[in-house]
Protein backbone atom coordinates (compact mmCIF):
# COMPACT_ATOMS: atom_id res chain seq x y z
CA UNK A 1 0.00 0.00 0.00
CA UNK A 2 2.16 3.17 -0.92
CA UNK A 3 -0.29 5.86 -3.39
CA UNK A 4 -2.69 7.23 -0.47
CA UNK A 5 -5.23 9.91 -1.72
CA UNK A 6 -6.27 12.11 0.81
CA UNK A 7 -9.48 14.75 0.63
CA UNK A 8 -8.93 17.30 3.16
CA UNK A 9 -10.98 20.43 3.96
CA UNK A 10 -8.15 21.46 6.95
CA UNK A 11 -10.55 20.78 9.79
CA UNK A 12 -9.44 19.31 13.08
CA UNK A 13 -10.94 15.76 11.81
CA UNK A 14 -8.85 15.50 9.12
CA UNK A 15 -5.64 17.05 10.30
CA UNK A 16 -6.78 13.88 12.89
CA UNK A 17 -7.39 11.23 10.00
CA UNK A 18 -4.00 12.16 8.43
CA UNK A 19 -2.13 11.50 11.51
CA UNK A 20 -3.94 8.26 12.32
CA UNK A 21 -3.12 6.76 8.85
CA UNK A 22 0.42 7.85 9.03
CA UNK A 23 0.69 6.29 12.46
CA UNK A 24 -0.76 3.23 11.19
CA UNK A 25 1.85 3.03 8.32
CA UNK A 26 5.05 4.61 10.17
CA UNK A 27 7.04 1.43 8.46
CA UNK A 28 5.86 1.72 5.12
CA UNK A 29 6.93 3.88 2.44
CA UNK A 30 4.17 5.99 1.23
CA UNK A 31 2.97 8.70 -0.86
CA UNK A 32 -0.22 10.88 0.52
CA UNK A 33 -1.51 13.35 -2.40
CA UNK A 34 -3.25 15.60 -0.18
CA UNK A 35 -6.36 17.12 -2.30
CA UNK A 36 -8.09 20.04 -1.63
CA UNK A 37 -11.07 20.67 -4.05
CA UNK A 38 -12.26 24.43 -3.54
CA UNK A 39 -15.06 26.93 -4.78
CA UNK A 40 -15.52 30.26 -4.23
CA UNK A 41 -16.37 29.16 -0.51
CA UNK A 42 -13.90 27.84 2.26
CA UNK A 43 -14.21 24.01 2.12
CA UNK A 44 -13.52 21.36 0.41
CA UNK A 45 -16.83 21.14 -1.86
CA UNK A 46 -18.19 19.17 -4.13
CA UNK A 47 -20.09 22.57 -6.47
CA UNK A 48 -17.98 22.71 -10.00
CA UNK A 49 -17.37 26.03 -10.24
CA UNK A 50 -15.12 26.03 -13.56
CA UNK A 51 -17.64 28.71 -15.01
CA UNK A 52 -16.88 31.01 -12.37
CA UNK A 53 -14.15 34.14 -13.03
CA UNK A 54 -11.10 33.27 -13.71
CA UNK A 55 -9.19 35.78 -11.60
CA UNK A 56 -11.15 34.80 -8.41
CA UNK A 57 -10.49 30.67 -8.95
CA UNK A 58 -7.23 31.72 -9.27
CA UNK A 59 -6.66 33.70 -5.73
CA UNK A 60 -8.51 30.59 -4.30
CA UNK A 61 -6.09 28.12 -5.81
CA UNK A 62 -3.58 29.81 -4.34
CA UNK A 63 -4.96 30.31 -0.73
CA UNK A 64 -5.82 26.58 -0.97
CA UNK A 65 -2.41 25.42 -1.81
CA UNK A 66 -1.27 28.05 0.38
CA UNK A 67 -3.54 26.26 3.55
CA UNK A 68 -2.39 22.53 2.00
CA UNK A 69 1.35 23.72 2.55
CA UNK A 70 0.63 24.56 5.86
CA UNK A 71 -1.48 21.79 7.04
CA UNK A 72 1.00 19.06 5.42
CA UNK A 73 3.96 20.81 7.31
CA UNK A 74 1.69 20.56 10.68
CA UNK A 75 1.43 16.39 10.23
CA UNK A 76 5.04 16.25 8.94
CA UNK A 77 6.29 17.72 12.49
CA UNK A 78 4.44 14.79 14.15
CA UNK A 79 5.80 12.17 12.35
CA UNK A 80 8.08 9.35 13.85
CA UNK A 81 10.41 8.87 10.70
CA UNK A 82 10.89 9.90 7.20
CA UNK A 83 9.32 7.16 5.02
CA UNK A 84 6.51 9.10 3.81
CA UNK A 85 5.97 11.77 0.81
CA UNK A 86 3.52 14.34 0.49
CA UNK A 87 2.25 15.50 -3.08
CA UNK A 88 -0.32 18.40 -3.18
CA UNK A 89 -3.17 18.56 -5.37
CA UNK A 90 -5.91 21.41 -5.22
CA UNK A 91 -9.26 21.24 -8.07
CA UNK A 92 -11.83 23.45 -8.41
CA UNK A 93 -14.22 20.37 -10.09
CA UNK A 94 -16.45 17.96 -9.02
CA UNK A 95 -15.03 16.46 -5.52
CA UNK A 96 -16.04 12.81 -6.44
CA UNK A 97 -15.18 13.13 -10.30
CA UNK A 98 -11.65 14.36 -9.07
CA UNK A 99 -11.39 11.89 -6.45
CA UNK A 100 -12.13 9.22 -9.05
CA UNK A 101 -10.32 10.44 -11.78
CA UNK A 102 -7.23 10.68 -9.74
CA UNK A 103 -7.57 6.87 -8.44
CA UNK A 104 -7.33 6.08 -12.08
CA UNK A 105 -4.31 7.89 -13.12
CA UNK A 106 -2.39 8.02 -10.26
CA UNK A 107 -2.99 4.25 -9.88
CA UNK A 108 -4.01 4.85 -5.89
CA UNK A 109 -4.39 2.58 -3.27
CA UNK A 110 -6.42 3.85 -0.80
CA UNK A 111 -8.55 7.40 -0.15
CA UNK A 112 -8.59 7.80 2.97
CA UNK A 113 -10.66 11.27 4.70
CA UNK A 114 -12.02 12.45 8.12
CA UNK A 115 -15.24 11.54 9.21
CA UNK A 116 -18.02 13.81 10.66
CA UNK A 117 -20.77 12.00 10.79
CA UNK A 118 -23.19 11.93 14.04
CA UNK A 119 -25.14 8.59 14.90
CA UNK A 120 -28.25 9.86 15.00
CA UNK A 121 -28.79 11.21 11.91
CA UNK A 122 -25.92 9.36 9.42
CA UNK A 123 -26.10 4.94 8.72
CA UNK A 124 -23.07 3.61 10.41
CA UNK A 125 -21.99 7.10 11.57
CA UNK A 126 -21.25 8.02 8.71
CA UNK A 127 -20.60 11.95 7.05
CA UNK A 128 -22.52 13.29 3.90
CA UNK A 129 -18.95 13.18 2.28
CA UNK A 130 -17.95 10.42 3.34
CA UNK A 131 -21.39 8.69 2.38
CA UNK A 132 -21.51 9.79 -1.08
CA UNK A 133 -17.57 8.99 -1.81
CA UNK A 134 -18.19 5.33 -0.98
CA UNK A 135 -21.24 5.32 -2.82
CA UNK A 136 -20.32 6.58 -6.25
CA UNK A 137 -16.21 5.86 -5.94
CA UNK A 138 -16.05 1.85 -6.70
CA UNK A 139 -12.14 0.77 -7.79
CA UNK A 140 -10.17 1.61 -4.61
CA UNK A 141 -10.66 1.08 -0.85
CA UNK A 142 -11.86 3.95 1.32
CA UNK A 143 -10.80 4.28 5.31
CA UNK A 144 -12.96 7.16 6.56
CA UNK A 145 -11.02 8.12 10.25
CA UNK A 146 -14.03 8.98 12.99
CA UNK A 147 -13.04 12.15 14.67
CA UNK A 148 -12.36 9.61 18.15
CA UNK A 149 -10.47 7.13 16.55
CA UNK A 150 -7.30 6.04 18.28
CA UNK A 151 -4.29 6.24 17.16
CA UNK A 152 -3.46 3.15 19.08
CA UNK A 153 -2.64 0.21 16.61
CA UNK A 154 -5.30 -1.78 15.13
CA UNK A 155 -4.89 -5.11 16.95
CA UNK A 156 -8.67 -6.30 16.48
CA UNK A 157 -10.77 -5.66 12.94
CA UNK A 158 -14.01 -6.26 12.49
CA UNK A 159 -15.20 -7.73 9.05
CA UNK A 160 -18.71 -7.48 8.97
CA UNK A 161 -20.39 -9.54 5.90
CA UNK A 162 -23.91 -10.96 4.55
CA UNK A 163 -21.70 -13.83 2.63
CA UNK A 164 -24.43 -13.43 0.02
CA UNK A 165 -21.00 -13.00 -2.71
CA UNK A 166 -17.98 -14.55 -2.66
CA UNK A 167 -15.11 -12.58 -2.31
CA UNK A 168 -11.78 -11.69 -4.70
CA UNK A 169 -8.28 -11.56 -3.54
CA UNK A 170 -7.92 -8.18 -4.96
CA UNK A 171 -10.62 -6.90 -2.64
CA UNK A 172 -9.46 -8.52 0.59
CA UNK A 173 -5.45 -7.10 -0.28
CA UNK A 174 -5.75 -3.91 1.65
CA UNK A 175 -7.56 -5.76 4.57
CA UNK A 176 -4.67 -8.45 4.38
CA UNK A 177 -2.00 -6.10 4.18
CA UNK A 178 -3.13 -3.88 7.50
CA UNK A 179 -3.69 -7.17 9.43
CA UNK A 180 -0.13 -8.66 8.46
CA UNK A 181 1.81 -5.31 8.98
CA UNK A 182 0.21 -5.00 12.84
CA UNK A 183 -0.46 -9.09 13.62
CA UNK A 184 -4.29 -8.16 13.82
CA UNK A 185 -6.71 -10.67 14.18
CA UNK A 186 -9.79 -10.53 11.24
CA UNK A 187 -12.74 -10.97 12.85
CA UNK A 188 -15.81 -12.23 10.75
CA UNK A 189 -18.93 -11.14 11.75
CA UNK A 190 -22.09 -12.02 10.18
CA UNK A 191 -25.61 -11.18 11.05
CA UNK A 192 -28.13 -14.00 11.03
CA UNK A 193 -31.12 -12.91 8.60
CA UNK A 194 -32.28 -17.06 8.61
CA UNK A 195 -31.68 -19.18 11.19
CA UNK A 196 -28.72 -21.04 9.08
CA UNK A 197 -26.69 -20.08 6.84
CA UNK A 198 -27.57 -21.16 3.11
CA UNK A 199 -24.83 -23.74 0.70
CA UNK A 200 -23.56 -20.76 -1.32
CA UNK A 201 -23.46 -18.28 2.08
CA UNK A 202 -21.27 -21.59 3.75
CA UNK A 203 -18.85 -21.68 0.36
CA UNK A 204 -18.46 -17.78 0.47
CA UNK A 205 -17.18 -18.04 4.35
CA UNK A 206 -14.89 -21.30 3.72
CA UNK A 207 -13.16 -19.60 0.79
CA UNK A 208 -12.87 -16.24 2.46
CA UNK A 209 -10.91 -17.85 5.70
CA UNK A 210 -9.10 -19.09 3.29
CA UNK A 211 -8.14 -15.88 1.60
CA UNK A 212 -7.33 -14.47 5.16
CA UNK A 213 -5.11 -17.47 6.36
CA UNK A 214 -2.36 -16.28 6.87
CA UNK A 215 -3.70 -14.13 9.78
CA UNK A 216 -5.44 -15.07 12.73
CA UNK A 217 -9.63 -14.88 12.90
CA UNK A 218 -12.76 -16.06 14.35
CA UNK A 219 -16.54 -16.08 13.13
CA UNK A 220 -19.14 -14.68 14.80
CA UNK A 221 -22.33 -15.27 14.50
CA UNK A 222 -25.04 -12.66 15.70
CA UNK A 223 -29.11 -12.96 15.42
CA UNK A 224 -30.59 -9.66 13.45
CA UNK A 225 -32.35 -8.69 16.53
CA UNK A 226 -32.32 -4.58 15.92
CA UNK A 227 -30.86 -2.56 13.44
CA UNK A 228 -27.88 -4.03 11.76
CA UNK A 229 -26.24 -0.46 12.56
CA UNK A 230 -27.07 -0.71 16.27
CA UNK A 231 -25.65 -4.30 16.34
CA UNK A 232 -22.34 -3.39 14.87
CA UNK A 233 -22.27 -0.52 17.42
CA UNK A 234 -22.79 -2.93 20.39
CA UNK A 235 -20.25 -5.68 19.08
CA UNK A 236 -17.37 -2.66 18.37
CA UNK A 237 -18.03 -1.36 21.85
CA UNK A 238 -18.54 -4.80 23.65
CA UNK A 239 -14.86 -6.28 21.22
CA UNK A 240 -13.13 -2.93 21.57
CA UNK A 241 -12.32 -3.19 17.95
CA UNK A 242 -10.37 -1.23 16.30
CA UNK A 243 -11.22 -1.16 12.95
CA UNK A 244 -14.55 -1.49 11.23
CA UNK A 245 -14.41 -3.60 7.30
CA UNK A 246 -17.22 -3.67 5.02
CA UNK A 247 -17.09 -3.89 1.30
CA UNK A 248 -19.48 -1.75 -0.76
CA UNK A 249 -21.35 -4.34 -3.25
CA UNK A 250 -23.86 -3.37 -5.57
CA UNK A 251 -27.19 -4.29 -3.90
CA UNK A 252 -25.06 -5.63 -1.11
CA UNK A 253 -24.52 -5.67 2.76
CA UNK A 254 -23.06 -1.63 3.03
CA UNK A 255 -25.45 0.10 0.40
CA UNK A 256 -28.38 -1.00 2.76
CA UNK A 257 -26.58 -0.18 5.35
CA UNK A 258 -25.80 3.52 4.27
CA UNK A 259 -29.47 3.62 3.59
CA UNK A 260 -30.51 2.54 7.18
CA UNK A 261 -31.86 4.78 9.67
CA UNK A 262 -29.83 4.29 13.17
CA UNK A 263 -32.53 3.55 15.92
């Protein structure tokens, strides 16, 4: 994992998601290109504003790679050791046609951005950027960083999965790769919708412990008593896990999940 993309709008929650990703790959070698997509407001936003004058998106560009170079050199003096590169990138476009666009030509990763969202009101606590980025951006990984996350390593990840499709190496590599750098254990959770699980649900779990073998795991299975979002909340809370997996299918497990009130 070395081409990071990172959205930033220079708030305290991202200046926070920056340093928690860089903590969590001190040892690697990395490059973070640190976007900033402006309009004529402060912000990162997602309102194209290439129509707008010239002269104006001009001053802005500047006073947004003006506040990048500043907020880059404010995570640099926190960091342990020299291993990673910063590369600064401000747009005035679309945020999500950038952020996709740039995947595909700079070959990244993972995005990773802060998240704002509040539980009562977002699916999985989840912000509207956040949201719509894992919604509409579908050929990288995303880490969204809540604005209490711990630095601390991640020594327990939860995988949570409806095994209703089976599952590619490709899509498990960045889950692999975070769980082999810290010795994490992958923990599978599924939530019972039947009381067993089906043939092809049973084939889907068997192949993915055996995409994630070389790291240590467990499966657990949990009746779908309440809201799947409250019953994720309870098992990260009553597992004081550390990271939170899901992968964003089409019709799958996350995009009803994003849809889901929180009761």
């Amino acid at each position: 994992m070395k081409k990071i993309l990172f959205p930033t709008d220079f708030s305290n929650n991202s200046f926070h998601a920056l340093n928690y990703v860089g903590k969590l790959l001190k040892n690697v070698e990395c490059t973070f290109f640190v976007l900033n997509v402006f309009s004529e407001k402060k912000g990162f936003k997602s309102k194209n504003t290439a129509d707008g004058n010239e002269e104006k998106l001009q001053k802005r560009k500047e006073e947004a790679t003006t506040r990048l170079e500043r907020f880059v050199s404010r995570v640099k003096r926190q960091e342990e050791n020299g291993k990673h590169d910063y590369r600064l990138i401000t747009e005035s476009r679309n945020l999500i046609q950038v952020i996709n666009t740039l995947v595909n030509e700079l070959d990244i990763d993972l995005i990773v951005m802060g998240n704002k969202g509040k539980k009562s009101s977002i699916p999985i606590f989840l912000g509207k950027t956040a949201t719509r980025t894992l919604n509409l951006t579908n050929k990288c990984a995303v880490m969204t960083v809540p604005k209490n996350a711990s630095s601390n390593v991640a020594k327990e990840i939860a995988f949570v999965t409806d095994l209703k499709k089976p599952y590619k190496t490709k899509v498990i590599e960045p889950l692999l790769y975070i769980a082999l750098l810290h010795d994490t254990i992958i923990r599978i959770v599924h939530i019972d919708e039947k009381e067993q699980m089906d043939q092809s649900q049973q084939s889907n779990l068997d192949e993915l412990l055996s995409l994630i073998k070389p790291v240590k795991s467990a499966v657990h299975h949990i009746p779908n008593f309440i809201s799947k979002a409250k019953i994720i909340e309870m098992f990260i809370n009553e597992s004081a896990i550390d990271m939170l997996v899901m992968v964003n299918n089409e019709h799958g497990f996350l995009e009803k999940m994003l849809r889901e009130p929180v009761i």
